[in-house]
C-alpha atoms as a PDB file:
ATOM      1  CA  UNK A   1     -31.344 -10.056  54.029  1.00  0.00           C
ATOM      2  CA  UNK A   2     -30.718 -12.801  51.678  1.00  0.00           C
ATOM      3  CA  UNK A   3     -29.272 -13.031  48.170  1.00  0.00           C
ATOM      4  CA  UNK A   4     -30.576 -14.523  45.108  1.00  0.00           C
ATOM      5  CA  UNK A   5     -28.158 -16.315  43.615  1.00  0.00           C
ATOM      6  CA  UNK A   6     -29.357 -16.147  40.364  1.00  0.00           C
ATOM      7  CA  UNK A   7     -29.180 -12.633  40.052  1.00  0.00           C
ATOM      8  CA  UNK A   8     -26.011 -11.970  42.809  1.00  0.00           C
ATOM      9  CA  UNK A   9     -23.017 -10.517  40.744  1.00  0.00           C
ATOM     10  CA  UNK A  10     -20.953 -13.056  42.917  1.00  0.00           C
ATOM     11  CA  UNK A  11     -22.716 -16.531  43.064  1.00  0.00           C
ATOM     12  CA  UNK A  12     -21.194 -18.436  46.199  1.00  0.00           C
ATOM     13  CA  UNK A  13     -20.147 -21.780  46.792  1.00  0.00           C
ATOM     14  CA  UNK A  14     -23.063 -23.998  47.088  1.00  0.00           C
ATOM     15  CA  UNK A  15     -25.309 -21.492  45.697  1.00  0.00           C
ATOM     16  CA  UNK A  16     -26.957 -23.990  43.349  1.00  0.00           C
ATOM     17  CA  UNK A  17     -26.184 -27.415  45.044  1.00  0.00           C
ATOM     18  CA  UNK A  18     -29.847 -28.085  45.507  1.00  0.00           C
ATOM     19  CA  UNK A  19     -30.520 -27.957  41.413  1.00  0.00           C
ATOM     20  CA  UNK A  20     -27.620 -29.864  41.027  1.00  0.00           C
ATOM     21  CA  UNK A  21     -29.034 -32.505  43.016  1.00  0.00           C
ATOM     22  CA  UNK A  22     -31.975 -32.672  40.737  1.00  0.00           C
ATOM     23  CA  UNK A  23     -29.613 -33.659  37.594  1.00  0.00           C
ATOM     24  CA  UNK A  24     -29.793 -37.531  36.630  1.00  0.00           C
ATOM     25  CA  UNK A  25     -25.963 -38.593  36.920  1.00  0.00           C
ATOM     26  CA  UNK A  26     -26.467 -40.323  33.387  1.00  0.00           C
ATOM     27  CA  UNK A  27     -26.607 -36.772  31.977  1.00  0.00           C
ATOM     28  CA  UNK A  28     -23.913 -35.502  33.529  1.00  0.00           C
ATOM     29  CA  UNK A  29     -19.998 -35.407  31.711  1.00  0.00           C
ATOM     30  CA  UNK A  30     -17.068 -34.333  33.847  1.00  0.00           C
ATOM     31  CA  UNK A  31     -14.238 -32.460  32.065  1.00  0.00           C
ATOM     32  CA  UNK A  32     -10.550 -31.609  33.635  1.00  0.00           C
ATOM     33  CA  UNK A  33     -10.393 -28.446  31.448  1.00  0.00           C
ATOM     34  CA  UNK A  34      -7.452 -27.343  29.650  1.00  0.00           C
ATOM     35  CA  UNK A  35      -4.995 -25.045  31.336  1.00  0.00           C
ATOM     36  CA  UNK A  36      -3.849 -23.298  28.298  1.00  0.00           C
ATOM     37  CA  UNK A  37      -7.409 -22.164  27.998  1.00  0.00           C
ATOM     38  CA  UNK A  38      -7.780 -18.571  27.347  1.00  0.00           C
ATOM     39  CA  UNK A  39     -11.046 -16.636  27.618  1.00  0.00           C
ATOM     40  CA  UNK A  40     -11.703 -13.624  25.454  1.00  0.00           C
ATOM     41  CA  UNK A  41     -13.716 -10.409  26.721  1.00  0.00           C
ATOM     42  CA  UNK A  42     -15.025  -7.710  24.187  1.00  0.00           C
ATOM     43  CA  UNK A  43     -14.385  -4.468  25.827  1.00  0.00           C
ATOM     44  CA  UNK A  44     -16.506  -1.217  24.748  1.00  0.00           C
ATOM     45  CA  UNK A  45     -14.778   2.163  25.105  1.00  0.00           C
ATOM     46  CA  UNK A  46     -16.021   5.365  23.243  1.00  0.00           C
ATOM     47  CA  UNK A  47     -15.117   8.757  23.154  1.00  0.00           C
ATOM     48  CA  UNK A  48     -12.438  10.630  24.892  1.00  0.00           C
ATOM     49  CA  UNK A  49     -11.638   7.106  26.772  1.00  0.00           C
ATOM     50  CA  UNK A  50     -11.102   5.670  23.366  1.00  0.00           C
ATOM     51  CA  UNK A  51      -8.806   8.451  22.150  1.00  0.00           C
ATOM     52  CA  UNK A  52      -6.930   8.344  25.549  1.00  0.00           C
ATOM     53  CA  UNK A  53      -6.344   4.418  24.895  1.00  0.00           C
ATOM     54  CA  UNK A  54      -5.165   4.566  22.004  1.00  0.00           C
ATOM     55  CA  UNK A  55      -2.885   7.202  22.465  1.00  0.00           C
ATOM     56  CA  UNK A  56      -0.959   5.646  25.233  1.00  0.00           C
ATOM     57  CA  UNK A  57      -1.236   2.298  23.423  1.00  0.00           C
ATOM     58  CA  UNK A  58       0.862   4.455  20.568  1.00  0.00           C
ATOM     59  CA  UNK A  59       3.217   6.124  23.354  1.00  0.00           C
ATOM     60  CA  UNK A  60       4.168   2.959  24.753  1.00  0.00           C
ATOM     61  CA  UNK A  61       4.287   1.033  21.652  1.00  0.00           C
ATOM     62  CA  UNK A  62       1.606  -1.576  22.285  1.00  0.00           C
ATOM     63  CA  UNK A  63      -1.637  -2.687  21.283  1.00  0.00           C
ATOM     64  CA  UNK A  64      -4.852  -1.056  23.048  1.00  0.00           C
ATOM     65  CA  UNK A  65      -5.240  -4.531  24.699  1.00  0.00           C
ATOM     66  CA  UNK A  66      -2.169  -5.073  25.637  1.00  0.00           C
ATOM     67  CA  UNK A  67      -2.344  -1.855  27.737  1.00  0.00           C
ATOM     68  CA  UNK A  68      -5.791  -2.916  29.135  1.00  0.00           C
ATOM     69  CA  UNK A  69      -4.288  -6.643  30.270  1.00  0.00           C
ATOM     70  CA  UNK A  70      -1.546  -4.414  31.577  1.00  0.00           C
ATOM     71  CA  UNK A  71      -3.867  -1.868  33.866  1.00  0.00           C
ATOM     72  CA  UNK A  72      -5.786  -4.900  34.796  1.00  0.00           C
ATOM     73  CA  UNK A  73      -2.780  -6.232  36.698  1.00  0.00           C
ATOM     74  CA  UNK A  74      -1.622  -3.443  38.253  1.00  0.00           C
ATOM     75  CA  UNK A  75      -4.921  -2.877  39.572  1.00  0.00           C
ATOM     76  CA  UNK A  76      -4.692  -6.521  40.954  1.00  0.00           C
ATOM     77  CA  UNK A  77      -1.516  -6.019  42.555  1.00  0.00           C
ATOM     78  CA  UNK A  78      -2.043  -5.141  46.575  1.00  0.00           C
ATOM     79  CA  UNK A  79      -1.526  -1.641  47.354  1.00  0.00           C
ATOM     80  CA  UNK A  80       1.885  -0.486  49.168  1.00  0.00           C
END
């Protein structure tokens, strides 16, 4: 079965070459990007989950996000 890439949750290389083809170089800008860009997701957590964030953000001393962006890498760390 094939995927859509326009509604995949994980587009794949090459996915949209053929549209790309269809763009008129003159309209098209190339950018390096910045390294030191940093990208900004809202998070939504209610309830109990909320309380339970914030009260090991205040156990450990941190900010709520901070304890997110810190969950977030252990997650990403490979399992022993």
């Amino acid at each position: 079965m094939s995927v859509d890439p326009w509604t995949a949750p994980d587009p794949q290389p090459g996915d949209f070459d053929a549209e790309f083809a269809t763009i008129d170089p003159r309209y098209v800008e190339r950018h390096e990007g910045d390294p030191d860009a940093k990208i900004r997701i809202l998070l939504s957590v209610e309830g109990e989950d909320a309380q339970r964030l914030e009260r090991l953000a205040a156990a450990r001393g941190q900010k709520p996000s901070d304890v997110v962006a810190e969950l977030l890498r252990e997650a990403d760390r490979p399992a022993a």
